[in-house]
C-alpha atoms as a PDB file:
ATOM      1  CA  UNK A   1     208.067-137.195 -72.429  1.00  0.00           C
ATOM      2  CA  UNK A   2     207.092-140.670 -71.856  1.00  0.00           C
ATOM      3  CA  UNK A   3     208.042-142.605 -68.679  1.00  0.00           C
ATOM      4  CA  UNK A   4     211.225-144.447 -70.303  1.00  0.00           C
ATOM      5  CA  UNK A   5     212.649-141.352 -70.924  1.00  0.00           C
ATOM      6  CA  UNK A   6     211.996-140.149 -67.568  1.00  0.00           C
ATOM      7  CA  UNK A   7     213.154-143.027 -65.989  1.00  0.00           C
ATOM      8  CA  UNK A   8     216.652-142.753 -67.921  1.00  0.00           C
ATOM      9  CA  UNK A   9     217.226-139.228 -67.101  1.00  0.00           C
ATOM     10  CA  UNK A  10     216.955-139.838 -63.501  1.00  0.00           C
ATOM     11  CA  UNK A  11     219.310-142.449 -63.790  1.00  0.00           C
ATOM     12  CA  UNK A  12     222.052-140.441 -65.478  1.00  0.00           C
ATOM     13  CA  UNK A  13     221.349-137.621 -63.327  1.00  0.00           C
ATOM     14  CA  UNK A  14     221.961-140.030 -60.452  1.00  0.00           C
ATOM     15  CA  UNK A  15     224.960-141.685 -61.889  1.00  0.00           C
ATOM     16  CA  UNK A  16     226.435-137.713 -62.319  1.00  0.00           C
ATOM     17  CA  UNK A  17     225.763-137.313 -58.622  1.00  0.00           C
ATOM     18  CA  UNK A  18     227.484-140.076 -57.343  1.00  0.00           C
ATOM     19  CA  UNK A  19     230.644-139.587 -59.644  1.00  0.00           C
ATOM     20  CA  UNK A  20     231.013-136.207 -58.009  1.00  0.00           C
ATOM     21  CA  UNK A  21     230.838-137.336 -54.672  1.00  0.00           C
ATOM     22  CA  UNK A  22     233.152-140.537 -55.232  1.00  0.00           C
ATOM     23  CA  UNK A  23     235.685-137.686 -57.219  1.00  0.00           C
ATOM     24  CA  UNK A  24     235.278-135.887 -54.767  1.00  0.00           C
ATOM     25  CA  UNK A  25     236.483-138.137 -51.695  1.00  0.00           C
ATOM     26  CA  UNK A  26     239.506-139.635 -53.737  1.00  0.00           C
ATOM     27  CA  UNK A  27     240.485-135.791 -53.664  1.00  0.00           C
ATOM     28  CA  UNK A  28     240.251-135.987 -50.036  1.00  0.00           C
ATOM     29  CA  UNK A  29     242.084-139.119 -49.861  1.00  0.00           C
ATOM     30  CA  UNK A  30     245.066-137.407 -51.768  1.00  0.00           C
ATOM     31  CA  UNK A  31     245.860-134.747 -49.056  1.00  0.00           C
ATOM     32  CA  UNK A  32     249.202-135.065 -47.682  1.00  0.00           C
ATOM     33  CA  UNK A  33     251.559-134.049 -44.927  1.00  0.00           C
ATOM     34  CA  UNK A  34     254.579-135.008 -43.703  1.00  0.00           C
ATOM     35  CA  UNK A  35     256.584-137.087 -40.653  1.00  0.00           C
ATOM     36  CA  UNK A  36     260.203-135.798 -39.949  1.00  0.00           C
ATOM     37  CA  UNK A  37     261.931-138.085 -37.548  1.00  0.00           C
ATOM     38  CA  UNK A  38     264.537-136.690 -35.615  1.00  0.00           C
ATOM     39  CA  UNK A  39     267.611-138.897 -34.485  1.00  0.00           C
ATOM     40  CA  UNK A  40     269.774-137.309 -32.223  1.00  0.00           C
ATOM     41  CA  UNK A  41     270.922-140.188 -29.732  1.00  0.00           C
ATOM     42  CA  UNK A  42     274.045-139.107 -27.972  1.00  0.00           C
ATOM     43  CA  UNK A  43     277.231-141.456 -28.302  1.00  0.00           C
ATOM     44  CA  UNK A  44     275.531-144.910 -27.446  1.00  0.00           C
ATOM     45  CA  UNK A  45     274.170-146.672 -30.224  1.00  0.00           C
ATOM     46  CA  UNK A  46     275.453-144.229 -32.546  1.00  0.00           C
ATOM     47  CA  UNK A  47     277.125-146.725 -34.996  1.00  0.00           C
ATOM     48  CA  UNK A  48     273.916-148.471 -36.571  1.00  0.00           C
ATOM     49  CA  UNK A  49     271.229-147.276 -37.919  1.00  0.00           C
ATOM     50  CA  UNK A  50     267.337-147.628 -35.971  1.00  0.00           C
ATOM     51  CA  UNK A  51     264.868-148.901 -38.331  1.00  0.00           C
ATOM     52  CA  UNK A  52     261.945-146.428 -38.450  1.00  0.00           C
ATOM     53  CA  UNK A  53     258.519-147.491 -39.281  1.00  0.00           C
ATOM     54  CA  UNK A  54     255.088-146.251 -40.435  1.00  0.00           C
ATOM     55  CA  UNK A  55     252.216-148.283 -39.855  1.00  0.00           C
ATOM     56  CA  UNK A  56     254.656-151.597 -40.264  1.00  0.00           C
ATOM     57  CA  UNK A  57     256.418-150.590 -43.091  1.00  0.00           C
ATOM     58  CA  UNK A  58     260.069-149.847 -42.765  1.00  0.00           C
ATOM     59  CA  UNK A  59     260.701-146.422 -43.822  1.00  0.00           C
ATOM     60  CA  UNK A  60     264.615-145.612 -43.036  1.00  0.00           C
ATOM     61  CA  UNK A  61     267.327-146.715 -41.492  1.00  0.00           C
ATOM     62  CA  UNK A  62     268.200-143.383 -39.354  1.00  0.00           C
ATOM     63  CA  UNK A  63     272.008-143.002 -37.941  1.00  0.00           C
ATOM     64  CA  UNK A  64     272.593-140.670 -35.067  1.00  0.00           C
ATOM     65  CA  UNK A  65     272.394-137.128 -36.326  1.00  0.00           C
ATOM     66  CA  UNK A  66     270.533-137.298 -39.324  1.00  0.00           C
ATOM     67  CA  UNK A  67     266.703-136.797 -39.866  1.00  0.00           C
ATOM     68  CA  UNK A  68     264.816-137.857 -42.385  1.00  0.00           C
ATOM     69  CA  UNK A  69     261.243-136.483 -43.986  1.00  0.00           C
ATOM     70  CA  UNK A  70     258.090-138.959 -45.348  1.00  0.00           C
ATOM     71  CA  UNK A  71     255.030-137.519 -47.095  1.00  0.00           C
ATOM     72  CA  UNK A  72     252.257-139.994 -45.877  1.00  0.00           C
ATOM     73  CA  UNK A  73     248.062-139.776 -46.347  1.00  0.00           C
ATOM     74  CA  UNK A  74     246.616-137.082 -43.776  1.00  0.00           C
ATOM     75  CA  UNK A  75     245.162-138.796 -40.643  1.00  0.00           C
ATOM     76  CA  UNK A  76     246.220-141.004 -38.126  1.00  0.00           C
ATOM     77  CA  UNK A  77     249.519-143.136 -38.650  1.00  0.00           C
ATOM     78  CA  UNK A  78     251.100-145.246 -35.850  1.00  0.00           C
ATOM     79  CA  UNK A  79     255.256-144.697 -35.691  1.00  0.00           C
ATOM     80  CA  UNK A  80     257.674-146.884 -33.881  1.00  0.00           C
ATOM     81  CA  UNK A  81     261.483-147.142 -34.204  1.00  0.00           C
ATOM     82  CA  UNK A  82     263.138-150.984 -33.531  1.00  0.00           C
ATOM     83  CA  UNK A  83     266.778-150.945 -32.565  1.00  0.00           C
ATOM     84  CA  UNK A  84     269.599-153.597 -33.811  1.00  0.00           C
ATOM     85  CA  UNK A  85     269.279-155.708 -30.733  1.00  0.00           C
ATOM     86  CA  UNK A  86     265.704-156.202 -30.978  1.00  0.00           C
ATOM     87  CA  UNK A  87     264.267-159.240 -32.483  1.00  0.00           C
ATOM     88  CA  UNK A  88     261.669-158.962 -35.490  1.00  0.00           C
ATOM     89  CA  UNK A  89     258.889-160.915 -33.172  1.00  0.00           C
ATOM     90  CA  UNK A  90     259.937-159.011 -30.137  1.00  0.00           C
ATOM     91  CA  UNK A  91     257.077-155.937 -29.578  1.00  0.00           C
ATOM     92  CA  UNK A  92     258.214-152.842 -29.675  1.00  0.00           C
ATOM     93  CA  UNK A  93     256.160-149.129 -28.269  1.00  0.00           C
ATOM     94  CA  UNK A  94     253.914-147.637 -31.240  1.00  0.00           C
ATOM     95  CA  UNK A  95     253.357-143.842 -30.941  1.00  0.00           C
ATOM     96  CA  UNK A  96     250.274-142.141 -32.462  1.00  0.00           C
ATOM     97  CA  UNK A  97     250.700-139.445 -34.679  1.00  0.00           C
ATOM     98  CA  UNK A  98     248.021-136.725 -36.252  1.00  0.00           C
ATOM     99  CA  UNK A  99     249.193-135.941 -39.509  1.00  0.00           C
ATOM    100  CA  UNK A 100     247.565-132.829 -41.002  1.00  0.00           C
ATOM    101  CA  UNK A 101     247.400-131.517 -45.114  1.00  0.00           C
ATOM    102  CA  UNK A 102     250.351-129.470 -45.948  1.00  0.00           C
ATOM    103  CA  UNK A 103     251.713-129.905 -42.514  1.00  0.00           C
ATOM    104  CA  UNK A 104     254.886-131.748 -40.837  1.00  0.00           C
ATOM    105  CA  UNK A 105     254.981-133.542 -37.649  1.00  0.00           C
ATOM    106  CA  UNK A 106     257.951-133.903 -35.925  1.00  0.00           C
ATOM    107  CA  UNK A 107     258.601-137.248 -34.000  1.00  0.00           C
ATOM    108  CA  UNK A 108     262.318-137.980 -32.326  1.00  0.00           C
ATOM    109  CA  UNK A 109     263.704-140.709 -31.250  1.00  0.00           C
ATOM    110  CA  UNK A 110     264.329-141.023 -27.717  1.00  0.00           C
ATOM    111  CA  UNK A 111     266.841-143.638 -26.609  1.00  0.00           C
ATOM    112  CA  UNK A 112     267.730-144.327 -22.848  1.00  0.00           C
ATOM    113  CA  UNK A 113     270.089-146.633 -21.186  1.00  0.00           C
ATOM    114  CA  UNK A 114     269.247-148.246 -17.916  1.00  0.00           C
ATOM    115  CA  UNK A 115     271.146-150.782 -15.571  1.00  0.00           C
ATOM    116  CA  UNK A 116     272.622-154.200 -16.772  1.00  0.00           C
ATOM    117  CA  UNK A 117     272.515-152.876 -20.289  1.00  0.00           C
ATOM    118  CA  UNK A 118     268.950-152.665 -20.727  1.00  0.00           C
ATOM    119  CA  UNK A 119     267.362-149.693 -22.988  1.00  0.00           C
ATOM    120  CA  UNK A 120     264.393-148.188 -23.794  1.00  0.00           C
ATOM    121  CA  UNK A 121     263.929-146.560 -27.290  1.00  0.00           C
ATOM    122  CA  UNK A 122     260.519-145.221 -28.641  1.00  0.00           C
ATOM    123  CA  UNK A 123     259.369-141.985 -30.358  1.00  0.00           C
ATOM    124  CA  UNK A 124     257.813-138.914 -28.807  1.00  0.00           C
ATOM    125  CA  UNK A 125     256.661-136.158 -31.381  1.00  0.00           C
ATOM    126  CA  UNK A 126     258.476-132.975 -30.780  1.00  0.00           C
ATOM    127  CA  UNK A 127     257.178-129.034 -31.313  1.00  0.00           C
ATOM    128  CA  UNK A 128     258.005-127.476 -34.280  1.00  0.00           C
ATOM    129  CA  UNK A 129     260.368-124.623 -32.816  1.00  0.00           C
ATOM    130  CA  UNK A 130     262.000-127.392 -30.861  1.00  0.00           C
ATOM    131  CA  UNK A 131     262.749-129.502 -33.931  1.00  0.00           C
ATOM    132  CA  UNK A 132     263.795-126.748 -36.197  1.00  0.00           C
ATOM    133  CA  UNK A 133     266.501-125.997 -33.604  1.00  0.00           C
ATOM    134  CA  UNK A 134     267.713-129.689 -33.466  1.00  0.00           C
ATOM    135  CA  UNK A 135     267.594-130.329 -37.494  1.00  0.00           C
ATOM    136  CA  UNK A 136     270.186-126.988 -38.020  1.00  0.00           C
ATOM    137  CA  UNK A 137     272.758-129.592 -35.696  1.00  0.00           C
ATOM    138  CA  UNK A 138     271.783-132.182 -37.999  1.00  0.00           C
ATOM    139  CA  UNK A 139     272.023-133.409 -41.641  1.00  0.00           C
ATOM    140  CA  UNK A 140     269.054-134.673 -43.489  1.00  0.00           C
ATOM    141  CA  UNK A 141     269.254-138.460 -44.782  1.00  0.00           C
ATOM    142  CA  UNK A 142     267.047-138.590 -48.409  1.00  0.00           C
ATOM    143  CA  UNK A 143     268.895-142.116 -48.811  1.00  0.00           C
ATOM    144  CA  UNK A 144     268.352-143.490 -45.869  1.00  0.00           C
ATOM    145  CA  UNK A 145     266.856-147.304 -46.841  1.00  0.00           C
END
């Protein structure tokens, strides 16, 4: 074989390498799981619906006892809920969440009411057992934008 030949067999050998590996990561890329939020608020606030969010992008609008599932990239996504009263500039608490292939993770809203009508409301993911128990007292919004 002469050296041109050589030189363009190692180059399409090469080329077939690195097409596997890049084939192979966007088939990592595509694993999925899932983020249930939970919305089960009590009797304040229960007549509007809190804009839920994944990495700033509004997901659902979630009334009180509904939840609602999202099938999002596996890894690391950063959740945060932003009632009516709260201004689009104003900042609100983001909450961390570990999402893993084939898996849900379970985040509820928690909503509390201090003095002089002040209120704190910010997501806290939940255990599975716990959450299963709260969605059978709850009906699931598909809809919910």
């Amino acid at each position: 074989m002469n050296e041109a030949v050589k030189k363009i067999i190692l180059l399409l050998i090469i080329i077939f390498i690195f097409s596997l590996s890049v084939n192979a990561q966007e088939t990592k890329n595509k694993e999925t799981g899932k983020i249930c939020f939970l919305r089960s608020t009590g009797l304040n606030s229960s007549g509007y619906g809190f804009k839920m969010f994944i990495d700033d992008k509004l997901v659902c609008k979630l009334n009180n006892k509904k939840y609602s599932v999202h099938e999002v990239a596996v890894g690391k996504h950063n959740c945060f809920v932003k009632g009516e009263k709260k201004k689009s500039d104003e900042s609100v608490e983001k909450f961390e969440v570990q999402v893993e292939a084939g898996k849900i993770t379970y985040v509820q809203l928690i909503y509390e009411v201090g003095f002089f009508k002040s209120y704190l409301l910010y997501c806290e993911e939940v255990a599975e057992d716990l959450a299963k128990m709260k969605i059978e007292k709850m009906s699931e919004d598909t809809k919910c934008l």
